[in-house]
C-alpha atoms as a PDB file:
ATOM      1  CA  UNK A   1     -10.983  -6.699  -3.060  1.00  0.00           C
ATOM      2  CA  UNK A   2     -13.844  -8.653  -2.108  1.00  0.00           C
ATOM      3  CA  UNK A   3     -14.492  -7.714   0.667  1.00  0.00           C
ATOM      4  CA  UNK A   4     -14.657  -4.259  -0.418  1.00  0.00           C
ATOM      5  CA  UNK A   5     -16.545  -5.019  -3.025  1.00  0.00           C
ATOM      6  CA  UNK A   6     -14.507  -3.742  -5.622  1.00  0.00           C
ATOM      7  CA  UNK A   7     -13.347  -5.382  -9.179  1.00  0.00           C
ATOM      8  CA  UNK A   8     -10.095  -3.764  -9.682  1.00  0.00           C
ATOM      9  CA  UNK A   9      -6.792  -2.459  -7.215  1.00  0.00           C
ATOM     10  CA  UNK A  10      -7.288   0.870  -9.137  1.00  0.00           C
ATOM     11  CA  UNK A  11     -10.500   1.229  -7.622  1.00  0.00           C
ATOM     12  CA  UNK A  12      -8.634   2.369  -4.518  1.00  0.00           C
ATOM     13  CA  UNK A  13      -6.900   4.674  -6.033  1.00  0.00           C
ATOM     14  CA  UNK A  14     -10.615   6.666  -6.406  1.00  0.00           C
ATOM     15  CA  UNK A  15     -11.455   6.345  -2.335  1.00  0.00           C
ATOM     16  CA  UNK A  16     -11.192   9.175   0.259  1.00  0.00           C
ATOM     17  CA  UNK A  17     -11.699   9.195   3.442  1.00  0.00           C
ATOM     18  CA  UNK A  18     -14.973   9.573   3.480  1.00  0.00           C
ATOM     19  CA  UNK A  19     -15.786   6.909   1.613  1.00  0.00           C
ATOM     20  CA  UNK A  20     -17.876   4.152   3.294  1.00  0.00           C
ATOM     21  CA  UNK A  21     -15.908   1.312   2.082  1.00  0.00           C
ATOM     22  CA  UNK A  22     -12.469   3.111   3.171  1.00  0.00           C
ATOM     23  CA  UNK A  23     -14.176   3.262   6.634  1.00  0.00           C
ATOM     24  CA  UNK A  24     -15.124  -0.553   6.627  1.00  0.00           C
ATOM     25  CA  UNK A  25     -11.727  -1.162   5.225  1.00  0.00           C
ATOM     26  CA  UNK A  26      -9.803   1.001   7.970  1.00  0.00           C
ATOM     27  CA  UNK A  27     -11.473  -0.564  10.538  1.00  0.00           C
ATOM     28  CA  UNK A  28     -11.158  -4.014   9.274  1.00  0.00           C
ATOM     29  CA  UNK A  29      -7.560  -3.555   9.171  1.00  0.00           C
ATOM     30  CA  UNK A  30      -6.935  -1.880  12.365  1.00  0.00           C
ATOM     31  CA  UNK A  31      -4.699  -4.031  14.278  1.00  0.00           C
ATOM     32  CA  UNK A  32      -3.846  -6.704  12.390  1.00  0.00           C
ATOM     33  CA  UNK A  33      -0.589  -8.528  12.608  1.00  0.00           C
ATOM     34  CA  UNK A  34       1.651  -8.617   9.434  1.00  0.00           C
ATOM     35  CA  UNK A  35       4.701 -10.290   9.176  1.00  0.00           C
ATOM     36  CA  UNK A  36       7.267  -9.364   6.487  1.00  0.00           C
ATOM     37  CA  UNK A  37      10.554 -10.749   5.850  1.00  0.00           C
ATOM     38  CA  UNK A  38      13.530  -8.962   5.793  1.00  0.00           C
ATOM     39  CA  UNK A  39      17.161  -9.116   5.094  1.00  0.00           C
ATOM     40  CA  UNK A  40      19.040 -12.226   6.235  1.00  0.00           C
ATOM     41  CA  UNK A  41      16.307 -14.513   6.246  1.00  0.00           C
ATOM     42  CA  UNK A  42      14.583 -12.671   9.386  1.00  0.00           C
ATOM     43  CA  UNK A  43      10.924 -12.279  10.176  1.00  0.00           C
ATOM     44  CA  UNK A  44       9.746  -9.174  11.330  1.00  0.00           C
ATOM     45  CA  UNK A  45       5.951  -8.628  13.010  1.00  0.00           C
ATOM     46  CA  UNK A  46       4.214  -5.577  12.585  1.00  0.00           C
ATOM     47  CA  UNK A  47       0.384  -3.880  13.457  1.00  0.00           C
ATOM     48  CA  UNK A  48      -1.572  -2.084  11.503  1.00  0.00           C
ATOM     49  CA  UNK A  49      -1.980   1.335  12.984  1.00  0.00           C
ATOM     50  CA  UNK A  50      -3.361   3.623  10.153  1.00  0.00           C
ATOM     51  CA  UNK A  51      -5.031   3.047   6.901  1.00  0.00           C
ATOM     52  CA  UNK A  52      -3.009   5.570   4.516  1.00  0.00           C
ATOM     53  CA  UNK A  53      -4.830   6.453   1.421  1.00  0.00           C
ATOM     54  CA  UNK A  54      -2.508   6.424  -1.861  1.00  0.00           C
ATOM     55  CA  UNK A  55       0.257   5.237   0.541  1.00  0.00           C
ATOM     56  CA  UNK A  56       2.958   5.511  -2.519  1.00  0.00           C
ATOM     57  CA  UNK A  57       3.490   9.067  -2.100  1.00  0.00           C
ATOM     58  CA  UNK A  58       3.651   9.098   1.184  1.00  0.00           C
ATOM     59  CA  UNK A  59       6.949  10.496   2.283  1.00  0.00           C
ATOM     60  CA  UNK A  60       8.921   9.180   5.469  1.00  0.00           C
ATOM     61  CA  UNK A  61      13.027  10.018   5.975  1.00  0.00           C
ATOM     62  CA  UNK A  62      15.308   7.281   5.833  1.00  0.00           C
ATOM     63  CA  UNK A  63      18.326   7.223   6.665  1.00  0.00           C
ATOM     64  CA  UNK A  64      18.367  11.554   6.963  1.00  0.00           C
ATOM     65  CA  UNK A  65      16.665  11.343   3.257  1.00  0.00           C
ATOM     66  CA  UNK A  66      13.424  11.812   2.209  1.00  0.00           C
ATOM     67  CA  UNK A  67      12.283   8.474   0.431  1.00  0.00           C
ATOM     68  CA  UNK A  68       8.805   7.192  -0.750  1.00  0.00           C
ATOM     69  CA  UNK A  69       7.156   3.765  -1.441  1.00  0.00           C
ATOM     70  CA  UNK A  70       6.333   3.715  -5.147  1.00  0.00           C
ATOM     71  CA  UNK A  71       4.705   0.450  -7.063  1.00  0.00           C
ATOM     72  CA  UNK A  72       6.583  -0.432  -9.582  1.00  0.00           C
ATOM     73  CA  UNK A  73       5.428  -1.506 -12.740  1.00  0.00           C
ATOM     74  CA  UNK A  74       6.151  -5.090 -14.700  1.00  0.00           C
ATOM     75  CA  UNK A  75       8.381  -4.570 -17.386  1.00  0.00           C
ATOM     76  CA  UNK A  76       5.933  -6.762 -19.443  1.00  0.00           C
ATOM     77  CA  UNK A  77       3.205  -4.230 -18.389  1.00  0.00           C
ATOM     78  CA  UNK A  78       5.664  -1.411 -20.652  1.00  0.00           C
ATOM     79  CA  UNK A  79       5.168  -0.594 -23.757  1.00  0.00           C
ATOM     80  CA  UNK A  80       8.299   1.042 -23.909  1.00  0.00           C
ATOM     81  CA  UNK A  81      11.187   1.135 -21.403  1.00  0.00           C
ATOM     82  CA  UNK A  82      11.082   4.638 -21.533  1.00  0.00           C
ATOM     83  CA  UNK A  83       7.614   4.574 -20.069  1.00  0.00           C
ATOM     84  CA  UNK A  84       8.605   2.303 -16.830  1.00  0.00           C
END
């Protein structure tokens, strides 16, 4: 966020690809190494290919379904359940 020089995660929700701080950010990114963990205690290292912009509706098939990474919200951050 810093880097970027933004205050909030939200804020990224308001970039497009046009934006000069998604371009700094896309190319800052490019090619970096990631490593996530995954089931049974493996490690897994990836590269960054692409910058995606509201990656969360981005829609990929899985398993011969069509799936999508969502962020989920704390249950603290609810006012309701209904609302989560």
């Amino acid at each position: 966020m810093e880097y970027a020089g933004l205050r909030d995660y939200r804020d990224l929700d308001r970039l497009t690809p046009q934006d000069d701080i998604f371009k700094r950010l896309k190319s800052a990114l490019k090619n970096v190494s990631v490593i996530t963990r995954i089931p049974r205690g493996m490690t897994r290292g990836r590269r960054i290919k692409e910058l995606i912009l509201r990656a969360g509706s981005y829609e990929f098939d899985k398993d011969g379904q069509q799936t999508t990474v969502q962020v989920r919200r704390a249950p603290s951050a609810c006012a309701d359940r209904a609302s989560c």
